[in-house]
PDB file of N, CA and C in Angstrom:
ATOM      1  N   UNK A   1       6.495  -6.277 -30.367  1.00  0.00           N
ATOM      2  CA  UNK A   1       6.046  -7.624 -30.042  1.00  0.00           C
ATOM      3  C   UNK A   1       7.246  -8.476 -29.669  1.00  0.00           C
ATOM      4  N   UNK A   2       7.068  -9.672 -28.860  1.00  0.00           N
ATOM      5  CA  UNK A   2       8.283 -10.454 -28.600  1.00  0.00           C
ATOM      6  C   UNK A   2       8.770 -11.054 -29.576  1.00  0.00           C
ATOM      7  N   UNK A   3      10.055 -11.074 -29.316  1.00  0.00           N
ATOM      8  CA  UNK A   3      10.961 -11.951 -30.359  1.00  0.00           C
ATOM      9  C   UNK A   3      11.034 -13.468 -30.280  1.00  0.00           C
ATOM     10  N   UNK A   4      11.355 -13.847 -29.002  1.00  0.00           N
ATOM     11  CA  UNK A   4      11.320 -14.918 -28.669  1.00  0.00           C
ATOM     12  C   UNK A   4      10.986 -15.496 -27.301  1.00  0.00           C
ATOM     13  N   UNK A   5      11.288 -16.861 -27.048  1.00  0.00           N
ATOM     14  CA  UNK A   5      10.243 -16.982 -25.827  1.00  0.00           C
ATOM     15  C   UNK A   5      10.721 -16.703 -24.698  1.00  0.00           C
ATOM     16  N   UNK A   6      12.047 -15.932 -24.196  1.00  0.00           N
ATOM     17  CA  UNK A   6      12.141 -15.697 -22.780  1.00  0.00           C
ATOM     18  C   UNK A   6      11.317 -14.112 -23.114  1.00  0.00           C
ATOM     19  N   UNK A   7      11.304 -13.638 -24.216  1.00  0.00           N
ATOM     20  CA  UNK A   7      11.077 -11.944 -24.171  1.00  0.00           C
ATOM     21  C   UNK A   7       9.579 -12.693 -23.351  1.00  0.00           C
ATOM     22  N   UNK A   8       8.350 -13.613 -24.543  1.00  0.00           N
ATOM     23  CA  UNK A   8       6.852 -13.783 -24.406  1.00  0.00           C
ATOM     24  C   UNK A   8       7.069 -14.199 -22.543  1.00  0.00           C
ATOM     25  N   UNK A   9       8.078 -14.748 -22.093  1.00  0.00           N
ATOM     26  CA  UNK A   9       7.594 -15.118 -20.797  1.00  0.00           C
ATOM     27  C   UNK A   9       7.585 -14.006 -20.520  1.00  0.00           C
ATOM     28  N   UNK A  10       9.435 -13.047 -20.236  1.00  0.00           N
ATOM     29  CA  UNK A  10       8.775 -11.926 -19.593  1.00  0.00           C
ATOM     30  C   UNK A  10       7.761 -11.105 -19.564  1.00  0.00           C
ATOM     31  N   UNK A  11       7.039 -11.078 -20.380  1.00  0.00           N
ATOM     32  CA  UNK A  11       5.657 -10.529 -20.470  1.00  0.00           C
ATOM     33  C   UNK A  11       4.557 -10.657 -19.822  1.00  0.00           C
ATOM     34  N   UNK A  12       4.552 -11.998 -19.584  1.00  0.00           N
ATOM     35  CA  UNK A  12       3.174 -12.881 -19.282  1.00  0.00           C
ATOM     36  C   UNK A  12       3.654 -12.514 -17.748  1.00  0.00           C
ATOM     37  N   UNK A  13       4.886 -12.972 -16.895  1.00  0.00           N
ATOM     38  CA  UNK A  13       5.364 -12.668 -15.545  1.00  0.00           C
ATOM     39  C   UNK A  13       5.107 -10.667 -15.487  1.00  0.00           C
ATOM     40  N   UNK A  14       5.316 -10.090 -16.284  1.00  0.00           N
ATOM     41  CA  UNK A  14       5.337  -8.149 -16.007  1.00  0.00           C
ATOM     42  C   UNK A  14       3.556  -8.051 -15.843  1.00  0.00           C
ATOM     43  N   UNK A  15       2.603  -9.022 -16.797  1.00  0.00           N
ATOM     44  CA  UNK A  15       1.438  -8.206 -16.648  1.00  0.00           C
ATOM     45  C   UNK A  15       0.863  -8.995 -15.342  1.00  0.00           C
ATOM     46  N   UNK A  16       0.740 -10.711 -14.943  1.00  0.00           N
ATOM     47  CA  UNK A  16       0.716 -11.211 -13.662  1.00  0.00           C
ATOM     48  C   UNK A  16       1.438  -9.939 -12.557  1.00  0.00           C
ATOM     49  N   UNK A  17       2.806  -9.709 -12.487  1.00  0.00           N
ATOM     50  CA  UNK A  17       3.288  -8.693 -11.319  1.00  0.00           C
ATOM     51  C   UNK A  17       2.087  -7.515 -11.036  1.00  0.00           C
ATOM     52  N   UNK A  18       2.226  -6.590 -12.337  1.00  0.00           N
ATOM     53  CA  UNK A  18       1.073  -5.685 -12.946  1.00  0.00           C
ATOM     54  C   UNK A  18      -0.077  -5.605 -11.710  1.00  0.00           C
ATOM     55  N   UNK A  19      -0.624  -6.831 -12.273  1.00  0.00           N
ATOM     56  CA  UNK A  19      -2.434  -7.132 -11.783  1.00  0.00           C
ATOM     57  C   UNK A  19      -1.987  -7.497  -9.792  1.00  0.00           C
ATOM     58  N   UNK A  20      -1.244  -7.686  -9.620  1.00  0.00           N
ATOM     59  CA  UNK A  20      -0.659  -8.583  -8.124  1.00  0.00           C
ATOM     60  C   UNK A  20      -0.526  -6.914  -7.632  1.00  0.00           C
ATOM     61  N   UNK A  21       0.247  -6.659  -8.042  1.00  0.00           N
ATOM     62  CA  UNK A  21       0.534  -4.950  -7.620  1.00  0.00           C
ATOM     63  C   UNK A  21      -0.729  -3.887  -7.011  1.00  0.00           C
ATOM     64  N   UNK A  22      -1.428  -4.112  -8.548  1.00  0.00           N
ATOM     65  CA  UNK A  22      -2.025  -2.965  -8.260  1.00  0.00           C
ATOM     66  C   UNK A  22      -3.473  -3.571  -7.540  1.00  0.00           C
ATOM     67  N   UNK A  23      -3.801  -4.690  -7.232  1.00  0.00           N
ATOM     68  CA  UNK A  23      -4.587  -5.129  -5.819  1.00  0.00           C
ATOM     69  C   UNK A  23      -4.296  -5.018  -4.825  1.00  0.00           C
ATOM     70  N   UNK A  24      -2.839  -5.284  -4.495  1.00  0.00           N
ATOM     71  CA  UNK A  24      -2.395  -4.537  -3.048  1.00  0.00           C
ATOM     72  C   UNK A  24      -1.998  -3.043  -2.472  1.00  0.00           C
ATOM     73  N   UNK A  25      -2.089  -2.348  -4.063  1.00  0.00           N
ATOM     74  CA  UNK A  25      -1.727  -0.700  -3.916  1.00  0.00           C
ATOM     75  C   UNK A  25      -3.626  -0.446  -3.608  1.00  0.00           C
ATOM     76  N   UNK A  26      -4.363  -0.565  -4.437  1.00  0.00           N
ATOM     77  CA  UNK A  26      -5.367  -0.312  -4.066  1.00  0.00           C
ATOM     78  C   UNK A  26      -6.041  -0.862  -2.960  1.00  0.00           C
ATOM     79  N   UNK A  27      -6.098  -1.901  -2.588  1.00  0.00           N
ATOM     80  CA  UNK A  27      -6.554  -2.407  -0.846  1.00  0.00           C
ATOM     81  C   UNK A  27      -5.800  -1.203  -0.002  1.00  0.00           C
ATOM     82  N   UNK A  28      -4.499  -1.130   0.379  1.00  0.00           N
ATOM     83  CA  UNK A  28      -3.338  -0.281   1.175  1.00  0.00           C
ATOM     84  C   UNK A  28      -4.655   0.932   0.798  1.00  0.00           C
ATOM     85  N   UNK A  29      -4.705   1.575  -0.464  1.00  0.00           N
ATOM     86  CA  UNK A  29      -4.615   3.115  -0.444  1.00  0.00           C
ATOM     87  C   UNK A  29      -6.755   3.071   0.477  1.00  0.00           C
ATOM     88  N   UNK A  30      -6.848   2.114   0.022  1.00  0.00           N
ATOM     89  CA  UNK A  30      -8.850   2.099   0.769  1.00  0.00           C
ATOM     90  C   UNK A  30      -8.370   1.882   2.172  1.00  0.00           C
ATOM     91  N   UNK A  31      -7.728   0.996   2.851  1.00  0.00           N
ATOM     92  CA  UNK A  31      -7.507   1.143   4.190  1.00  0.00           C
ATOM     93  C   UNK A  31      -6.995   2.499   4.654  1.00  0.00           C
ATOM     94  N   UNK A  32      -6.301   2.714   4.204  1.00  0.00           N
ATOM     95  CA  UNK A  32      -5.440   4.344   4.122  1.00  0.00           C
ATOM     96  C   UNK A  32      -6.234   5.077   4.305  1.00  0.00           C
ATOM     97  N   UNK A  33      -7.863   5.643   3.675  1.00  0.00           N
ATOM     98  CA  UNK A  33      -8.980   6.550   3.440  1.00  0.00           C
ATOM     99  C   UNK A  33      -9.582   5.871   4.225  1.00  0.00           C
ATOM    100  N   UNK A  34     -10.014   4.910   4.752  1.00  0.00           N
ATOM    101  CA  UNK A  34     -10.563   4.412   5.729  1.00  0.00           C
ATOM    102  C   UNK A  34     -10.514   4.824   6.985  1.00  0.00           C
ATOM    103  N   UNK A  35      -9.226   5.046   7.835  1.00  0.00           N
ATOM    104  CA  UNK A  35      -8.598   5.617   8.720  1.00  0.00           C
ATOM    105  C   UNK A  35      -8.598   7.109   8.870  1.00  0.00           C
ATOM    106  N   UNK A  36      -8.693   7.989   7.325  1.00  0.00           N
ATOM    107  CA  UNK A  36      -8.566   8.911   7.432  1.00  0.00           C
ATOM    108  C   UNK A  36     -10.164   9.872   7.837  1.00  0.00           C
ATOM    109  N   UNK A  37     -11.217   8.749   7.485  1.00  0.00           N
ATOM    110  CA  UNK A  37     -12.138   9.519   6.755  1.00  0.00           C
ATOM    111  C   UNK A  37     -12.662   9.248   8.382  1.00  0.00           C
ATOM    112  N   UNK A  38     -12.110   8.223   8.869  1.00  0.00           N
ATOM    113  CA  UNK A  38     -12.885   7.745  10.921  1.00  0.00           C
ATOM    114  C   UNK A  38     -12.789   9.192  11.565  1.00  0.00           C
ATOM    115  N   UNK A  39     -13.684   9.362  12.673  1.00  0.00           N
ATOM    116  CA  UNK A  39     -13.359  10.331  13.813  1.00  0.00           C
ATOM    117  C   UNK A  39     -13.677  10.025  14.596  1.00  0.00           C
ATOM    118  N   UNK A  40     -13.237   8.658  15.359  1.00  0.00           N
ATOM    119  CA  UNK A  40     -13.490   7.349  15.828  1.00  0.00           C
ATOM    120  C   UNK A  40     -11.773   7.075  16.313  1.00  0.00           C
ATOM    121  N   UNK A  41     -11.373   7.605  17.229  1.00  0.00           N
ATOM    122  CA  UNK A  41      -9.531   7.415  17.984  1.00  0.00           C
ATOM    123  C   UNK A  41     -10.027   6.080  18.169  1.00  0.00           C
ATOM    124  N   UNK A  42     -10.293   5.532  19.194  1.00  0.00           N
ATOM    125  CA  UNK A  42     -10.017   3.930  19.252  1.00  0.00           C
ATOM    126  C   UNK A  42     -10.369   3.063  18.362  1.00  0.00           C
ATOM    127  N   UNK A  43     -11.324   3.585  16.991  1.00  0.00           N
ATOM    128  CA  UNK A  43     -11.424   2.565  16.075  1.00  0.00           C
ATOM    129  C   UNK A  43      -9.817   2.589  15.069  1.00  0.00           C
ATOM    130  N   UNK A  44      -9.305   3.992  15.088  1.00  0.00           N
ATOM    131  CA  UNK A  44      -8.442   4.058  14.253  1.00  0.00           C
ATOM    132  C   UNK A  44      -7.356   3.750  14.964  1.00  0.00           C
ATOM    133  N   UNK A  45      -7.169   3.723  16.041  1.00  0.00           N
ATOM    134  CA  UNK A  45      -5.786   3.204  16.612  1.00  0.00           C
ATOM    135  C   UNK A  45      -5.914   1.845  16.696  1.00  0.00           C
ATOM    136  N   UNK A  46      -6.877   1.105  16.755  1.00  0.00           N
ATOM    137  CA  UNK A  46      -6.903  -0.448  16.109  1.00  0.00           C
ATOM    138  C   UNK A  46      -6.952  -0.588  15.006  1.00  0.00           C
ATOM    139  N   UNK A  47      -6.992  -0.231  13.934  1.00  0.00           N
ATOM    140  CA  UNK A  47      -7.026   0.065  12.433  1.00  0.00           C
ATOM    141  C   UNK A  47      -5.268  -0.098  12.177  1.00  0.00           C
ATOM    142  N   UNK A  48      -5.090   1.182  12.915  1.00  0.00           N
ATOM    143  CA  UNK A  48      -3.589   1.520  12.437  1.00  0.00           C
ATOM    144  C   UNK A  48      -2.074   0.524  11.965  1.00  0.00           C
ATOM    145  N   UNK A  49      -2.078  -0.712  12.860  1.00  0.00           N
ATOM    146  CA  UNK A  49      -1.125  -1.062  13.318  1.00  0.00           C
ATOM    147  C   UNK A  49      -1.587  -2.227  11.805  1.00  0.00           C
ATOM    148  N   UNK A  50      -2.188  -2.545  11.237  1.00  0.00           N
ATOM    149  CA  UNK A  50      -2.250  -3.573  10.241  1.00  0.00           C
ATOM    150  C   UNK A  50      -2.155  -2.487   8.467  1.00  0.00           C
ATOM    151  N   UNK A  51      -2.603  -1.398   8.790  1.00  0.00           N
ATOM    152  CA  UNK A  51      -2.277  -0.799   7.634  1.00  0.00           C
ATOM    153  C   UNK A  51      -0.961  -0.453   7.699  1.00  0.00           C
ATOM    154  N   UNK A  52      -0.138  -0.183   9.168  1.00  0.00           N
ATOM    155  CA  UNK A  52       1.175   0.439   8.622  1.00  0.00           C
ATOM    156  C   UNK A  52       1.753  -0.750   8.157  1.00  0.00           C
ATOM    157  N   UNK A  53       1.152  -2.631   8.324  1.00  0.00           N
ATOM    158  CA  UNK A  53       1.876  -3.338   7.934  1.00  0.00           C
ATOM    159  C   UNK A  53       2.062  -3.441   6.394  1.00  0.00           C
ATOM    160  N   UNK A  54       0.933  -3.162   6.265  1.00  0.00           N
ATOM    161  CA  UNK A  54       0.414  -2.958   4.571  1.00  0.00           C
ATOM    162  C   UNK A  54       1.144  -2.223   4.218  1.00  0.00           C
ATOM    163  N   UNK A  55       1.506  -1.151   4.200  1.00  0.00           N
ATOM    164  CA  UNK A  55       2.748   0.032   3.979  1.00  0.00           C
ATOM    165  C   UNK A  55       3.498  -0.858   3.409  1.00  0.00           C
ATOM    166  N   UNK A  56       3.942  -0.660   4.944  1.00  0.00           N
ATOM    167  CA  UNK A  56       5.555  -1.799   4.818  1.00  0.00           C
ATOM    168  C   UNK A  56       5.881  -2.714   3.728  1.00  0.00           C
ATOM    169  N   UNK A  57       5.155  -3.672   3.702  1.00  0.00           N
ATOM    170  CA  UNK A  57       4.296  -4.819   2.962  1.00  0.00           C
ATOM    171  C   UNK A  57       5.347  -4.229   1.330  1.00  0.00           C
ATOM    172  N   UNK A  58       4.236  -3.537   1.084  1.00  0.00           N
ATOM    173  CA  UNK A  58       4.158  -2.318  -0.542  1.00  0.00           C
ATOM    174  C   UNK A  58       5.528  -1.614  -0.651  1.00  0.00           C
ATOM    175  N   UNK A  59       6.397  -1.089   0.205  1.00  0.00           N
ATOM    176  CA  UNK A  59       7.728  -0.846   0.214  1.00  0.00           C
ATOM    177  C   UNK A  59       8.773  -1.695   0.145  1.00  0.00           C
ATOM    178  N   UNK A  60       8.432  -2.871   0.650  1.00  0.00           N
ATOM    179  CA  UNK A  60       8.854  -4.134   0.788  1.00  0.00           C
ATOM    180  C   UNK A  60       9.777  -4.565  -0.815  1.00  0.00           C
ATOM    181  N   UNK A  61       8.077  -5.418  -1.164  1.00  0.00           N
ATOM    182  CA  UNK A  61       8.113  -5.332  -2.836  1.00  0.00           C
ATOM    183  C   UNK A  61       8.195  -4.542  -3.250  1.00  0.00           C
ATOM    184  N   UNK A  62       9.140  -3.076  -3.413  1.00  0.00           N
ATOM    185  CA  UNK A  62       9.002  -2.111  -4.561  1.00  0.00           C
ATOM    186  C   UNK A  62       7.544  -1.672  -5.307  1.00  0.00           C
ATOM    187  N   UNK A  63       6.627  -2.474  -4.705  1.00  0.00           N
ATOM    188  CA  UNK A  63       5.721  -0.870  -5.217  1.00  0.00           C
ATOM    189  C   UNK A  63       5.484   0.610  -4.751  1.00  0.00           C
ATOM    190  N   UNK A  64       5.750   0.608  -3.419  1.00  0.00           N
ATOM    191  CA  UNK A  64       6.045   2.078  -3.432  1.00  0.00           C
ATOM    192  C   UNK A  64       7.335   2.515  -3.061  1.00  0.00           C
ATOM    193  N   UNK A  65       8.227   4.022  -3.142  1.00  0.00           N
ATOM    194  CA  UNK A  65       9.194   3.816  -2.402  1.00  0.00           C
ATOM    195  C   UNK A  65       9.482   4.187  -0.635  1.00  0.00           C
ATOM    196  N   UNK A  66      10.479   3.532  -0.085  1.00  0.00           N
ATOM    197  CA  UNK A  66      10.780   3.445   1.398  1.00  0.00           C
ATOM    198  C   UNK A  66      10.355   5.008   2.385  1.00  0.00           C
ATOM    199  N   UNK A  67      10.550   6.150   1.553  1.00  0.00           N
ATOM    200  CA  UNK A  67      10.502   7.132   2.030  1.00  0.00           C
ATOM    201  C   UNK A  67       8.783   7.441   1.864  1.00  0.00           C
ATOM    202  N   UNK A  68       8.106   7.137   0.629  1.00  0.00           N
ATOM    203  CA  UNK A  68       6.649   7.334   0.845  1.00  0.00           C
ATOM    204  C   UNK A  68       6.306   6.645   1.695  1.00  0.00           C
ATOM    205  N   UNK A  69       6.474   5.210   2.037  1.00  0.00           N
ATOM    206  CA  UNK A  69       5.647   4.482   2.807  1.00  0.00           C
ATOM    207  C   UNK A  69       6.534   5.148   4.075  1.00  0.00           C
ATOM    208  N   UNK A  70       6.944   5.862   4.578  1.00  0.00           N
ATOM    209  CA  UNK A  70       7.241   6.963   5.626  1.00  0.00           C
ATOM    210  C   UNK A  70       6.270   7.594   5.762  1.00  0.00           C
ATOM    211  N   UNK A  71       6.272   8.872   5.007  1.00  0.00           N
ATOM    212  CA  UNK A  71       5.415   9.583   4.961  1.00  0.00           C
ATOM    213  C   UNK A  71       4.748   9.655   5.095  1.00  0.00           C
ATOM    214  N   UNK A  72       3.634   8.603   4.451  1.00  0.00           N
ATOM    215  CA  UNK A  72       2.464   7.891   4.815  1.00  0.00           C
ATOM    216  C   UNK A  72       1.796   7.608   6.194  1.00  0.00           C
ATOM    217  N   UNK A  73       3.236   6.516   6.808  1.00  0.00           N
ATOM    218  CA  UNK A  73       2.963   6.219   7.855  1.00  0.00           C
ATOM    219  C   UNK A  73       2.868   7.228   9.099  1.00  0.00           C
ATOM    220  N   UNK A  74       3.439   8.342   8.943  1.00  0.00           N
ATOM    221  CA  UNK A  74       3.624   9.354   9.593  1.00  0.00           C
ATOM    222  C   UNK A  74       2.544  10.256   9.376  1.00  0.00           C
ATOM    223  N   UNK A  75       2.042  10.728   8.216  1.00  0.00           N
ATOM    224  CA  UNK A  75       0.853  11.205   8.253  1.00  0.00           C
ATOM    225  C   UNK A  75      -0.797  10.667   8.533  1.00  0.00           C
ATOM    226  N   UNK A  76      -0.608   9.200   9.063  1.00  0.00           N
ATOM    227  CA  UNK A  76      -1.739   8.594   9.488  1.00  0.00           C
ATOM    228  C   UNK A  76      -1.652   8.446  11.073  1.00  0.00           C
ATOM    229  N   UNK A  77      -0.123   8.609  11.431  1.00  0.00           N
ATOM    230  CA  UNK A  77       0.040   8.899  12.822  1.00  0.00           C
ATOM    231  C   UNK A  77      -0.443  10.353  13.330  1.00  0.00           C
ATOM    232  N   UNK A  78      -0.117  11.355  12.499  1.00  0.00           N
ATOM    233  CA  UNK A  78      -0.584  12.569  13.084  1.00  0.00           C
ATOM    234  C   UNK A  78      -2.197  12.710  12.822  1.00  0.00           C
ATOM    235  N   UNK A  79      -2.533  12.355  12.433  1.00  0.00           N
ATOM    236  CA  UNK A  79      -4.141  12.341  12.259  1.00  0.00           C
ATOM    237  C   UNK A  79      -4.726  11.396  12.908  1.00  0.00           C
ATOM    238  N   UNK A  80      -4.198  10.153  13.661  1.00  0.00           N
ATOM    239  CA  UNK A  80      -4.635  10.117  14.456  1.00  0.00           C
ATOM    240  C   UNK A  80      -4.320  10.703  15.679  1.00  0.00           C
ATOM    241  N   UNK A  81      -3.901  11.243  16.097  1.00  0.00           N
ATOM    242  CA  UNK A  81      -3.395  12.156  17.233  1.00  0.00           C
ATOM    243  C   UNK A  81      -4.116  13.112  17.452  1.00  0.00           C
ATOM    244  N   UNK A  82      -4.326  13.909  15.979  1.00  0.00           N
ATOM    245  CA  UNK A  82      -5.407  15.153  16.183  1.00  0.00           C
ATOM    246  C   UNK A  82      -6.802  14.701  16.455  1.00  0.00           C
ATOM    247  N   UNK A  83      -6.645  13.536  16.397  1.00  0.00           N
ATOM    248  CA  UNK A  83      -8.513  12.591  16.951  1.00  0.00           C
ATOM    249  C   UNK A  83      -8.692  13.095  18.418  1.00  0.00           C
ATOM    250  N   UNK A  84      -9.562  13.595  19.071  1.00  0.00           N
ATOM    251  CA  UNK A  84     -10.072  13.536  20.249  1.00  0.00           C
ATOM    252  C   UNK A  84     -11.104  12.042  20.690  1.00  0.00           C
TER     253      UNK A  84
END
């Protein structure tokens, strides 16, 4: 438990970050399956360009790291590609 009151702030600021976080990891990861689950090329190549911002976004702030939100972005590029 906290000792004193900068520990109780940091707390109250870690579980606010917490809840902030994991609304924008989960929006990102539903747009993400969104794109994936289309077989729909021109819906997903208009799709694309606001989720890779979302990526970005999430790498940005340290919730994910620089090289996943790569990966990511790269594996939503090749799938759309394999779209006819």
């Amino acid at each position: 438990m906290a000792n004193n009151a900068s520990a109780e702030k940091a707390i109250r600021q870690n579980e606010r970050h917490r809840l902030h976080n994991r609304y924008y990891a989960r929006t990102t990861r539903n747009a993400i399956r969104a794109i994936r689950n289309t077989s729909d090329k021109q819906e997903a190549e208009k799709n694309a360009p606001k989720v890779y911002s979302m990526i970005d976004k999430l790498a940005k702030i340290g919730v994910i790291h620089k090289k996943k939100a790569a990966n990511l972005k790269s594996s939503i590029a090749i799938h759309i590609n394999k779209l006819s």
